[in-house]
Protein backbone atom coordinates (compact mmCIF):
# COMPACT_ATOMS: atom_id res chain seq x y z
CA UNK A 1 -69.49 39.69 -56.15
CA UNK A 2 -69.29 36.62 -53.22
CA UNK A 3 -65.87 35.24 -52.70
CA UNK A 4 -67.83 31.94 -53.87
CA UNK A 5 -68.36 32.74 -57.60
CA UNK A 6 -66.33 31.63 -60.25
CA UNK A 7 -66.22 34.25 -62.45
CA UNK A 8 -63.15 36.46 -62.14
CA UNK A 9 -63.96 40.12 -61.29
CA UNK A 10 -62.88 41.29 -64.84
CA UNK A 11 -65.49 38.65 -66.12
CA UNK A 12 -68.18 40.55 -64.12
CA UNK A 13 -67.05 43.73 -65.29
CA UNK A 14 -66.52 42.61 -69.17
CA UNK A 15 -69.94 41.07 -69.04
CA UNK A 16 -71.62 44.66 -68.86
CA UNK A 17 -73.30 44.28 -64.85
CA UNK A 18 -70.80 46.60 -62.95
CA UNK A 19 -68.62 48.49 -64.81
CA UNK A 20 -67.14 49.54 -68.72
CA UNK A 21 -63.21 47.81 -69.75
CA UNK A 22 -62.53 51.29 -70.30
CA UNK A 23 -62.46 54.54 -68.85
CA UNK A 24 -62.37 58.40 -70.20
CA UNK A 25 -60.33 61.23 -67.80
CA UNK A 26 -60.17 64.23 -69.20
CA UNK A 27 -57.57 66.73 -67.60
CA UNK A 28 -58.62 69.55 -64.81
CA UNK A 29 -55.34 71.50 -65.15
CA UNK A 30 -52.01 71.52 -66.51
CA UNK A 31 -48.41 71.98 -64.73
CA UNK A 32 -46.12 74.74 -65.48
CA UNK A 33 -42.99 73.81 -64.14
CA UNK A 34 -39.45 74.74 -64.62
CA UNK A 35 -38.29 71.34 -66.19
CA UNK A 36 -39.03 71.27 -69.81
CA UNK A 37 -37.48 67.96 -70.07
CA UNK A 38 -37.39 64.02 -68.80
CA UNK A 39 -33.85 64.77 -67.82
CA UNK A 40 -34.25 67.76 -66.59
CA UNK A 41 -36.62 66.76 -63.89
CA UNK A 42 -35.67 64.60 -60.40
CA UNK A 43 -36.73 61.59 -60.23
CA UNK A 44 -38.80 61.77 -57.16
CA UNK A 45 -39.80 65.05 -55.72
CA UNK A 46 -37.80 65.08 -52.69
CA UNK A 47 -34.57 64.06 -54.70
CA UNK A 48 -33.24 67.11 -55.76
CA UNK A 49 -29.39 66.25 -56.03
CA UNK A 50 -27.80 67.22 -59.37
CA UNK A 51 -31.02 69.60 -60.57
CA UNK A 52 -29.77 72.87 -61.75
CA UNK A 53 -30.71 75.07 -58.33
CA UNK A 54 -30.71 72.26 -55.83
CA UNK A 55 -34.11 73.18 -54.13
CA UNK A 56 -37.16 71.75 -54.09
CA UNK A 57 -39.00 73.49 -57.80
CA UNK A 58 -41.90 75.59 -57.56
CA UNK A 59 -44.40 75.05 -59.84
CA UNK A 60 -48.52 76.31 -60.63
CA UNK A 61 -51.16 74.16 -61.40
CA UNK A 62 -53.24 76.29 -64.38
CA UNK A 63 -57.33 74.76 -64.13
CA UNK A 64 -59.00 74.61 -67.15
CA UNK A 65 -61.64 77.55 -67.91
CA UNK A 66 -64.79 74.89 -67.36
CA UNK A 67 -63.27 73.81 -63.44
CA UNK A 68 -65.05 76.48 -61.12
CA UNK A 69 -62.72 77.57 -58.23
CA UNK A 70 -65.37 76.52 -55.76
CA UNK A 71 -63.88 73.09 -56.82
CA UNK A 72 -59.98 74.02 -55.66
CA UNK A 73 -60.66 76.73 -52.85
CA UNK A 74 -61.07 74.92 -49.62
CA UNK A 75 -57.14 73.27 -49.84
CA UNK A 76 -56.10 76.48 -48.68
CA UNK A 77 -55.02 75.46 -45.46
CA UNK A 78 -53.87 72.06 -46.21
CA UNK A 79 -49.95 71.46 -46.19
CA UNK A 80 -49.89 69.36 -49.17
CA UNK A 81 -51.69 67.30 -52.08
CA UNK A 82 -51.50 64.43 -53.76
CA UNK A 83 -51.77 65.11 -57.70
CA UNK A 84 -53.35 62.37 -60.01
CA UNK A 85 -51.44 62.74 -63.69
CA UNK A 86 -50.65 61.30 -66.91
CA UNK A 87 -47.07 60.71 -68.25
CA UNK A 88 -47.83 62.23 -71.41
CA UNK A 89 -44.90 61.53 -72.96
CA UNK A 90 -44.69 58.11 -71.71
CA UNK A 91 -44.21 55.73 -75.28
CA UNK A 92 -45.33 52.43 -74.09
CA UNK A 93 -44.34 50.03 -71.48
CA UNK A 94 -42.71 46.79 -70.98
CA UNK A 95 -43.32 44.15 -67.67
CA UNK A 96 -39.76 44.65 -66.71
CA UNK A 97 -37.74 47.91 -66.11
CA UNK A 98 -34.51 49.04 -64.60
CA UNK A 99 -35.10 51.11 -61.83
CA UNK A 100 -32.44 53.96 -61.23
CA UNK A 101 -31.59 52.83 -57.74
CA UNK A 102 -30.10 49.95 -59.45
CA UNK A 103 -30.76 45.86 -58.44
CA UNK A 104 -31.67 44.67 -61.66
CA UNK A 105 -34.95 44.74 -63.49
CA UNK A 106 -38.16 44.59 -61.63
CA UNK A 107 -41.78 44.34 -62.65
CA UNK A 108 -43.35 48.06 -63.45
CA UNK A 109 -46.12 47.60 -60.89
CA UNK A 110 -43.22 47.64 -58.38
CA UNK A 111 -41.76 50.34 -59.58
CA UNK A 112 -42.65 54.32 -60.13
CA UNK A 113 -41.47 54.14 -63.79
CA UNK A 114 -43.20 56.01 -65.79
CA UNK A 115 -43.80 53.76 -68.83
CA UNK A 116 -46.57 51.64 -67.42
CA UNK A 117 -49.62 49.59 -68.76
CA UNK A 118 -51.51 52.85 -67.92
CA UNK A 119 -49.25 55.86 -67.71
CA UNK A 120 -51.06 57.23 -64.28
CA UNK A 121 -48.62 58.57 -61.78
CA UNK A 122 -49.23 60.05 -58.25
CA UNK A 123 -47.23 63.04 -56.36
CA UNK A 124 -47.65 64.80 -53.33
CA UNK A 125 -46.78 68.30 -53.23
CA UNK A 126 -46.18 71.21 -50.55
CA UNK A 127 -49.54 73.56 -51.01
CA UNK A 128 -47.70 77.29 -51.23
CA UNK A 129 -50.89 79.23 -52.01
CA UNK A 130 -54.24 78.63 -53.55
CA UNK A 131 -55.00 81.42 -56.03
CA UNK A 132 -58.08 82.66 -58.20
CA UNK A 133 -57.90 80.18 -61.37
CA UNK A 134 -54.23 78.50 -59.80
CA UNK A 135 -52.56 76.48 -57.09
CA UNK A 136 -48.85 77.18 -56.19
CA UNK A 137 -46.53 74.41 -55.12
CA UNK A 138 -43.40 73.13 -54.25
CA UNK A 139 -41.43 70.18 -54.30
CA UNK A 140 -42.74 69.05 -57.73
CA UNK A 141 -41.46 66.82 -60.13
CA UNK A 142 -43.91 66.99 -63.03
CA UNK A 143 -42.82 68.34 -66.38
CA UNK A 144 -44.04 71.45 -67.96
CA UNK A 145 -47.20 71.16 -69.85
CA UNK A 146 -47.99 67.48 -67.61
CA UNK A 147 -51.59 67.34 -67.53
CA UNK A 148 -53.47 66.86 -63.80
CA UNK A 149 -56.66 64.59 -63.78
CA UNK A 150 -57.25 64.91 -60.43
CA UNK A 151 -56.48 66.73 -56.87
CA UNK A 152 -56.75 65.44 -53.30
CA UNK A 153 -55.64 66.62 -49.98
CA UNK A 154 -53.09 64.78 -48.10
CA UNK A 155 -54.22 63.67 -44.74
CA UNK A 156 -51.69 62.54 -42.59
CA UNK A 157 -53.49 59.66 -40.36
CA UNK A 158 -54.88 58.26 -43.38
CA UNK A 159 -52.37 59.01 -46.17
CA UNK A 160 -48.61 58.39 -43.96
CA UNK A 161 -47.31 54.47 -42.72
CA UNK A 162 -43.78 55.51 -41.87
CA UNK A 163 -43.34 51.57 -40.66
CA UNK A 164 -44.88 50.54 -43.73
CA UNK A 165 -42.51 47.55 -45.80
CA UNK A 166 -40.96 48.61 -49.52
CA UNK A 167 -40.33 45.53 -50.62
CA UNK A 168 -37.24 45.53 -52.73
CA UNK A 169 -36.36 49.25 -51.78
CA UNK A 170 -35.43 48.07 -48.44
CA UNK A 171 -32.61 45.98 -49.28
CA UNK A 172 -31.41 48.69 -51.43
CA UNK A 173 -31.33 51.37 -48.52
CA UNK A 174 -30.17 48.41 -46.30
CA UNK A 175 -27.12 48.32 -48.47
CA UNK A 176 -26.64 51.81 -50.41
CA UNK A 177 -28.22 53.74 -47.29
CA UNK A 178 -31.68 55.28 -46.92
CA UNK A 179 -33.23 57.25 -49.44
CA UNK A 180 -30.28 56.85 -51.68
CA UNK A 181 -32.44 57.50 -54.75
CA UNK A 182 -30.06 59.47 -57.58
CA UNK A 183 -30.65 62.79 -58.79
CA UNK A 184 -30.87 63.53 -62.27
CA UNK A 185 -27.68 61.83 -63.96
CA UNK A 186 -25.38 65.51 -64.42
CA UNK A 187 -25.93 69.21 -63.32
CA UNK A 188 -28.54 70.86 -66.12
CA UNK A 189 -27.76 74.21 -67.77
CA UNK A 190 -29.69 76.57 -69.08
């Protein structure tokens, strides 16, 4: 639509010439991981501080029967991927959240909660093996039974900015130290 027109580009899409208000995903495969729950699991995938071994989880990514493995097998080779998922046991959302890295509330879009308008969330993995009907990785931070809508391979030149800004992160490493994201809040047992 030109930059000219006056119509927002939800109005084009509401009015039926481009695209539907609403979409359908169904998922590919499902997660089996070793966190069964929220509190279980860190809350990033490289923040592994406080989780009951310490290390980075393994996981497998189960396809669904109707997902031919001429759809997965060419990752093999490629370090990691990105998974697309749902927070399935997301329960709603509200604008405002309280990040654990503390600094107040902030708006969910600038956040990674997990209660969001559209409970969508994004994780790159370390690609261990790529199997008949399965993909083994590591790193993970998905729980059990978290269904995948989508797989992509991370490409370094187009997927890394190292120098890229994070907004209000920054200040919070500036003053609490890099990457000084908490682990889960105590040690799990079993």
């Amino acid at each position: 639509m030109p930059a000219s027109s006056d119509h927002s580009s939800s109005d084009h899409f509401r009015s039926g010439h481009s695209s539907p208000e609403h979409f359908s995903c169904r998922p590919i495969a499902y997660v089996r991981s070793p966190y069964a729950r929220r509190i279980d699991a860190p809350h990033q995938p490289t923040v592994i501080e406080g989780t009951e071994s310490g290390l980075a989880a393994e996981a497998v990514i189960e396809f669904e029967a109707d997902i031919p493995s001429e759809a997965f097998q060419d990752l093999a080779g490629f370090e990691r991927i990105w998974l697309l998922f749902v927070f399935h046991r997301s329960e709603g959302w509200k604008p405002r959240v309280r990040p654990p890295r503390g600094g107040g509330q902030r708006g969910v879009l600038a956040t990674r909660s997990p209660h969001r308008p559209n409970p969508l969330g994004l994780s790159a993995v370390e690609l261990l093996a790529v199997q008949e009907r399965s993909l083994h990785v590591r790193g993970i931070d998905l729980l059990d039974g978290t269904p995948i809508l989508d797989i992509k391979p991370y490409v370094p030149y187009a997927d890394a900015f190292p120098e890229a800004c994070a907004g209000w992160i920054d200040a919070i490493d500036a003053s609490q130290g890099e990457r000084s994201a908490p682990g889960p809040k105590r040690p799990r047992s079993k």
